[in-house]
C-alpha atoms as a PDB file:
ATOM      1  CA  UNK A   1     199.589 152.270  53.615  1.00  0.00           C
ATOM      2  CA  UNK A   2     198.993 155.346  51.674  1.00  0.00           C
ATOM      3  CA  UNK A   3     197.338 153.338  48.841  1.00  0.00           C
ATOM      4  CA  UNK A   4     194.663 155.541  49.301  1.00  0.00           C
ATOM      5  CA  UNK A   5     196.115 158.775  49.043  1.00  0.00           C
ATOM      6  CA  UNK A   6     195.670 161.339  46.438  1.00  0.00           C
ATOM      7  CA  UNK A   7     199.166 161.068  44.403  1.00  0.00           C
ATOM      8  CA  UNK A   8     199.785 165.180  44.842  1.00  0.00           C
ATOM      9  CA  UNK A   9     199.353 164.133  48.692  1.00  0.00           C
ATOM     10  CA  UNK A  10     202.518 161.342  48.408  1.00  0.00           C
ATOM     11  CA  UNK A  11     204.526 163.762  46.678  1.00  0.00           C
ATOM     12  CA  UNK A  12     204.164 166.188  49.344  1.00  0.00           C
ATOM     13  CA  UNK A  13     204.973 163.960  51.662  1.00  0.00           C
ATOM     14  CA  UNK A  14     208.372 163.289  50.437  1.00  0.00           C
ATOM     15  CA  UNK A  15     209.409 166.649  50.352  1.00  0.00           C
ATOM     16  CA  UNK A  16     211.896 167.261  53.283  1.00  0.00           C
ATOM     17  CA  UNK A  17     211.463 169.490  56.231  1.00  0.00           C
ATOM     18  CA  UNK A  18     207.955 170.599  58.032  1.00  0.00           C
ATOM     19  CA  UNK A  19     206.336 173.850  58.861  1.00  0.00           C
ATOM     20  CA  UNK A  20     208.885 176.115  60.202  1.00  0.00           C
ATOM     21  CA  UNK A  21     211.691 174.737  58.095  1.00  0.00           C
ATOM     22  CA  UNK A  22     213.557 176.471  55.391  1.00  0.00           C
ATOM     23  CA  UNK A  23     213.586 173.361  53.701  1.00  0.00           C
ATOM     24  CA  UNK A  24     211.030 172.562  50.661  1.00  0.00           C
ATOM     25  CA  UNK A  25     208.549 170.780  53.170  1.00  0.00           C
ATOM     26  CA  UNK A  26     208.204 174.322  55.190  1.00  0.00           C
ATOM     27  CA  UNK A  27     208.211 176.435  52.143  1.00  0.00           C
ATOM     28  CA  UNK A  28     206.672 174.878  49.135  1.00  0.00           C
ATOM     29  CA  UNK A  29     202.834 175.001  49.695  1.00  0.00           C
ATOM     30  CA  UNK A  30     199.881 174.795  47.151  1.00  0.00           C
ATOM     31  CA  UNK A  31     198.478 177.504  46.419  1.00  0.00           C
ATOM     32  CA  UNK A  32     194.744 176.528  45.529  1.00  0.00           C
ATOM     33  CA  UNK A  33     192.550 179.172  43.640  1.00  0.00           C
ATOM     34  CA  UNK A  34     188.715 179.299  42.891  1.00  0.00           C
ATOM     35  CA  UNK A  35     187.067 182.277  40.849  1.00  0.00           C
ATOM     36  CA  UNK A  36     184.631 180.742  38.929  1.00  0.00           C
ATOM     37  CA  UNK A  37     184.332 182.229  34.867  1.00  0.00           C
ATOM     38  CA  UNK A  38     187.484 183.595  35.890  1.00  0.00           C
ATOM     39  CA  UNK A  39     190.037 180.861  36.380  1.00  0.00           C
ATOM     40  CA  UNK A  40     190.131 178.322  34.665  1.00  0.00           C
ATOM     41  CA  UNK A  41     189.755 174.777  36.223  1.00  0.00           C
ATOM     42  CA  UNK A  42     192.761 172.848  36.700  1.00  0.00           C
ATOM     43  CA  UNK A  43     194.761 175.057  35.446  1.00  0.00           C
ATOM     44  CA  UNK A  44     198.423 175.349  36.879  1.00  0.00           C
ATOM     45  CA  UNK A  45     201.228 177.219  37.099  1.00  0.00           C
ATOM     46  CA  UNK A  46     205.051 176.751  38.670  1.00  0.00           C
ATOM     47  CA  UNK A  47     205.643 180.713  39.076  1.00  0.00           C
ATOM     48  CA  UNK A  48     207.223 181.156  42.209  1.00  0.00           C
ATOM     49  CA  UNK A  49     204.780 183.139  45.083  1.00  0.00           C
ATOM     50  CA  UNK A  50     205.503 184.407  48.611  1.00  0.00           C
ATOM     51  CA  UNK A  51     203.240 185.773  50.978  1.00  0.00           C
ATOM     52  CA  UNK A  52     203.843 189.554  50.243  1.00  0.00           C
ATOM     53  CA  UNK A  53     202.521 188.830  46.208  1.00  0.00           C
ATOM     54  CA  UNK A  54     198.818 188.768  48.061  1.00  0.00           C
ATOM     55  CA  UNK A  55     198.560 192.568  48.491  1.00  0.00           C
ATOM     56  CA  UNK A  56     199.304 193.579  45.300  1.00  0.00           C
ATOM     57  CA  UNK A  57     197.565 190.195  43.325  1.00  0.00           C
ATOM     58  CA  UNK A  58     194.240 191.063  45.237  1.00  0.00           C
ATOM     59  CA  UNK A  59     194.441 195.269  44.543  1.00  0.00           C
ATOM     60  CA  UNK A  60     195.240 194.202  41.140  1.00  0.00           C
ATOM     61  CA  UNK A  61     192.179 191.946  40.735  1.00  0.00           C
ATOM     62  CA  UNK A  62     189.812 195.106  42.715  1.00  0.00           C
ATOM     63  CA  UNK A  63     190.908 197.342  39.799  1.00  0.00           C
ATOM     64  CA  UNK A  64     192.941 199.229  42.140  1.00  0.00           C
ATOM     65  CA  UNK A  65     196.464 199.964  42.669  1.00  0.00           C
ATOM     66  CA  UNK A  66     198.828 199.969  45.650  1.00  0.00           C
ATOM     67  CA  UNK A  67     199.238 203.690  47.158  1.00  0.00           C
ATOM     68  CA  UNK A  68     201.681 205.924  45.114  1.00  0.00           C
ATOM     69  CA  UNK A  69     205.142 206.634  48.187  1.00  0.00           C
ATOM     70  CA  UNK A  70     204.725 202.766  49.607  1.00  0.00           C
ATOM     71  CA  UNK A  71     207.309 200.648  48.620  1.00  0.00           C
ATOM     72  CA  UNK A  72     206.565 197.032  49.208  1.00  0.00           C
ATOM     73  CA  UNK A  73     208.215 193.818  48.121  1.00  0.00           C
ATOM     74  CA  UNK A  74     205.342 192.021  46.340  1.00  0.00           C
ATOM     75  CA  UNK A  75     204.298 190.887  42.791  1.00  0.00           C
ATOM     76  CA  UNK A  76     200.927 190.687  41.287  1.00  0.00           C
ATOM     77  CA  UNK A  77     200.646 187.316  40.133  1.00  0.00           C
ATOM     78  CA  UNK A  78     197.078 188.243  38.800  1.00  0.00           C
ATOM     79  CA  UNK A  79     197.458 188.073  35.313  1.00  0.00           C
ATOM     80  CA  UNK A  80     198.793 184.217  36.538  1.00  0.00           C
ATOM     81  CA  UNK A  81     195.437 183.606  38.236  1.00  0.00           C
ATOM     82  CA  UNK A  82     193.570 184.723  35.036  1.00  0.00           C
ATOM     83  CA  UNK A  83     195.690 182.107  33.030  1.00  0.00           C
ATOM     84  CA  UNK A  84     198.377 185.019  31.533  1.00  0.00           C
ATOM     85  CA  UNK A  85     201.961 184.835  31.706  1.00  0.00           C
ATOM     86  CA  UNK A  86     201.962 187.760  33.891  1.00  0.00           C
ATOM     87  CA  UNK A  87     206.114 189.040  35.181  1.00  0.00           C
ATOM     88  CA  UNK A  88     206.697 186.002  37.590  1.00  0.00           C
ATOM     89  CA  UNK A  89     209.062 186.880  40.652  1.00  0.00           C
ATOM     90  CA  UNK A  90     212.275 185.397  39.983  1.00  0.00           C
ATOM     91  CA  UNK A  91     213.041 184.525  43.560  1.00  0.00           C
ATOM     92  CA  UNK A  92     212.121 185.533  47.467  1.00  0.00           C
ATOM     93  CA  UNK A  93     214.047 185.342  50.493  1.00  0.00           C
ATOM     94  CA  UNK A  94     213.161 183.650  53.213  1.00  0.00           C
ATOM     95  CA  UNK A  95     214.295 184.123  57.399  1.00  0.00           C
ATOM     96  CA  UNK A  96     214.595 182.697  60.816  1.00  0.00           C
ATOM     97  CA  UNK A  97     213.311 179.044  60.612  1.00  0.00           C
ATOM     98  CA  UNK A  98     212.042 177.711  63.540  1.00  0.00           C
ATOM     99  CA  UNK A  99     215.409 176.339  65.493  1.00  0.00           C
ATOM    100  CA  UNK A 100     213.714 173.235  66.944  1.00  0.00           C
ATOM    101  CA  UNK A 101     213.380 172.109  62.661  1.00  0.00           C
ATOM    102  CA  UNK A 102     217.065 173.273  61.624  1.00  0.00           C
ATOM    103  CA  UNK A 103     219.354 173.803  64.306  1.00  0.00           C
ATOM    104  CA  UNK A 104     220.194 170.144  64.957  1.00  0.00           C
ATOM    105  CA  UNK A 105     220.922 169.535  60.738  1.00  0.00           C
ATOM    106  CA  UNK A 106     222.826 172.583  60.605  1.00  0.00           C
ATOM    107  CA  UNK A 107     224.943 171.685  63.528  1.00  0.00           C
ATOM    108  CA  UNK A 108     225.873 168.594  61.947  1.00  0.00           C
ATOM    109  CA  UNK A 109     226.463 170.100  58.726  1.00  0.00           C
ATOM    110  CA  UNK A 110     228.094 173.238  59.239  1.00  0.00           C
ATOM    111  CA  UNK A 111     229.886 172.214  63.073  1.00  0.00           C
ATOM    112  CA  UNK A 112     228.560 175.336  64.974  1.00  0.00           C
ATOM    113  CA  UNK A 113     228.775 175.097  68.428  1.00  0.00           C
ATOM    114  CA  UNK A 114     225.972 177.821  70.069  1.00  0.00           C
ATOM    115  CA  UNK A 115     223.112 177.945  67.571  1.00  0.00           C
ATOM    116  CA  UNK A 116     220.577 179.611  70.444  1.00  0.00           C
ATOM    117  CA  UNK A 117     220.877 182.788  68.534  1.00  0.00           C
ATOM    118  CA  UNK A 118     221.879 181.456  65.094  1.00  0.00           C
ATOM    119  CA  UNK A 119     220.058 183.664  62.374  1.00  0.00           C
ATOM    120  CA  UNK A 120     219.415 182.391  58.837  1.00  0.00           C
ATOM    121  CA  UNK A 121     218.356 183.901  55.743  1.00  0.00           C
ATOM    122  CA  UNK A 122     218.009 182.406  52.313  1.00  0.00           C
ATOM    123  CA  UNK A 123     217.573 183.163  48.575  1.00  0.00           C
ATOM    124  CA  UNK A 124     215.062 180.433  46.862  1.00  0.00           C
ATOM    125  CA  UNK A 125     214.920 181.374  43.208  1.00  0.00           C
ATOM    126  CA  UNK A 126     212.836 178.854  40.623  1.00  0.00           C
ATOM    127  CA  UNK A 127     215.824 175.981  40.825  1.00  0.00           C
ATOM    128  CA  UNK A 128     218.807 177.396  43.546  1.00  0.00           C
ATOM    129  CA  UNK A 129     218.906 178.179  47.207  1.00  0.00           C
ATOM    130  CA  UNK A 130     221.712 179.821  48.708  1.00  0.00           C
ATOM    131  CA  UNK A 131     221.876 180.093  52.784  1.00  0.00           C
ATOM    132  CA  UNK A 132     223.561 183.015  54.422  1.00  0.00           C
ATOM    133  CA  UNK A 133     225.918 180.871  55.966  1.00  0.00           C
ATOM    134  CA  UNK A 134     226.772 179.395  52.480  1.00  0.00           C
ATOM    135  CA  UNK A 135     224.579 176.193  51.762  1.00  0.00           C
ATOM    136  CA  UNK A 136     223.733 175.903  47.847  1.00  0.00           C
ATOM    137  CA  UNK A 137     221.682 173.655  46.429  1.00  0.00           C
ATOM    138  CA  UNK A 138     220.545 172.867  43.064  1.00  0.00           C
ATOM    139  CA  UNK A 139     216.450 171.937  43.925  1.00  0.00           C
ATOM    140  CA  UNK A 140     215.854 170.686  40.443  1.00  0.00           C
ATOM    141  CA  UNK A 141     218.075 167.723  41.355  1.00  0.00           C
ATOM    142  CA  UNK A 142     218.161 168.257  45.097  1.00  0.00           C
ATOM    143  CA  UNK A 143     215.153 169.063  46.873  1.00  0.00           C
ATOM    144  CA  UNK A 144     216.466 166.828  49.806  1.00  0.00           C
ATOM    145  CA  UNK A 145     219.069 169.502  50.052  1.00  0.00           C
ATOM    146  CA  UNK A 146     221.589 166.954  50.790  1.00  0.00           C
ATOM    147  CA  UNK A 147     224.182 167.384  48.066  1.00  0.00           C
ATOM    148  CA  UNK A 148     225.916 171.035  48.477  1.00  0.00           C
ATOM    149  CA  UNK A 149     227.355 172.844  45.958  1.00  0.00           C
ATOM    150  CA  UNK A 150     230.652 174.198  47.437  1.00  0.00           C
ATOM    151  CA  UNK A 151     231.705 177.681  46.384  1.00  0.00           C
ATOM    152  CA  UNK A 152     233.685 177.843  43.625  1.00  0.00           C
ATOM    153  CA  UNK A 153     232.818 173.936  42.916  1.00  0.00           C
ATOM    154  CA  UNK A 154     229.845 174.742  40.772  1.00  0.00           C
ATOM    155  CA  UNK A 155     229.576 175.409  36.662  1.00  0.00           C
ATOM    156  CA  UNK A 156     229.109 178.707  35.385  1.00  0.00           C
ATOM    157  CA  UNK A 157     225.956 179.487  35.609  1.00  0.00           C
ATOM    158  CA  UNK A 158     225.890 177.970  39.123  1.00  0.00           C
ATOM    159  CA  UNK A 159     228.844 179.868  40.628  1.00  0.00           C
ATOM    160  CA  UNK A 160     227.202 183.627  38.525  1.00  0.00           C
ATOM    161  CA  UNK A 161     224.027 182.665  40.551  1.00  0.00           C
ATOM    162  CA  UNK A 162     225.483 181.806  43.735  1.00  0.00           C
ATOM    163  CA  UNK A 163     227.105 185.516  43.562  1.00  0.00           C
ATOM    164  CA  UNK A 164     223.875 187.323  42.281  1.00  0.00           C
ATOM    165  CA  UNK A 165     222.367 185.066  45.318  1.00  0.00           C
ATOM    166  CA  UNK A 166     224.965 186.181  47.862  1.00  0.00           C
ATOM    167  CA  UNK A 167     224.012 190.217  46.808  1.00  0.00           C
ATOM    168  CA  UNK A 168     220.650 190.049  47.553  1.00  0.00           C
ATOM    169  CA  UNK A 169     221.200 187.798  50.648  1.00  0.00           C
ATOM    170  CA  UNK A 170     223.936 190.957  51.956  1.00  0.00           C
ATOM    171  CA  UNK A 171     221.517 193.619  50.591  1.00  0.00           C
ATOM    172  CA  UNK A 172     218.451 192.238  52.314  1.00  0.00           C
ATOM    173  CA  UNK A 173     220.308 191.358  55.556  1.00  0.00           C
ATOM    174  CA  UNK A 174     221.900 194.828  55.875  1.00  0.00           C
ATOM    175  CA  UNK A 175     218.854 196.654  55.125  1.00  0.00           C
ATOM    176  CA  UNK A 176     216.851 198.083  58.522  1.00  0.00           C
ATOM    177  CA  UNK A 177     213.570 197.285  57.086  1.00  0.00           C
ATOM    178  CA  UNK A 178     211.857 193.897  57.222  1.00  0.00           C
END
């Protein structure tokens, strides 16, 4: 049994999906800081980070700053670390999931005969998740992903996301640099 277990530990384990996946079990990970006289113990925070937010959090913290010309995706979240409210990112987009963790739902879901070369991309923003190929989910109520939202099915603020969403997810997707 997991009797045992830290409670943080059961939670994660009932988030779906695995490493890989574009589900929450692939793509929501702790992020576990120690800076002693800096930040302060057991303090949390639920702002969204992605992997490029290290470069600029860490040159933040040196004191420097990233190299004027360079254009990169990232945001600080070092005023977040120091317990600030800092300018959280507001989403990130995620890419390619490993096939062996995805293809098989998505064929079932979707009906898509050849998925060998199948690309996906996805929006994840602090409570909604749209897929390129047009999967939306409200995560606040869904993090099983298991009830879609079908276009043109969801409120107002759902269906005004959905199309900010499906900008970024065109934008990103035609753009030659990744």
């Amino acid at each position: 049994g997991n009797s045992g277990l830290d409670p943080l530990a059961e939670g994660a384990e009932r988030l779906p999906g695995k490493k890989g996946d574009s589900r929450e079990g692939g793509t929501r990970i702790p992020l576990i800081a120690h800076w002693p006289a800096q930040i302060k113990p057991g303090s949390t925070c639920g702002d969204l980070v992605h992997v490029q937010d290290f470069l600029p959090t860490l040159v933040e913290l040196a004191g420097g700053s990233v190299p004027g010309g360079r254009e990169i995706d990232g945001v600080s979240f070092a005023p977040q670390l120091l317990g600030k409210a800092g300018a959280p990112r507001e989403y990130f987009v995620g890419s390619n999931a490993h096939p062996s963790v995805w293809l098989d739902r998505v064929a079932e879901e979707l009906g898509k005969p050849n998925l060998d070369a199948y690309r996906i991309y996805w929006v994840h923003g602090q409570r909604y998740k749209l897929y390129s190929d047009g999967r939306f989910y409200d995560l606040q109520t869904d993090l099983a992903e298991s009830d879609r939202i079908e276009q043109g099915e969801g409120n107002t603020e759902e269906e005004a996301i959905r199309r900010k969403y499906q900008t970024i997810l065109q934008r990103y997707i035609a753009s030659p640099v990744r």
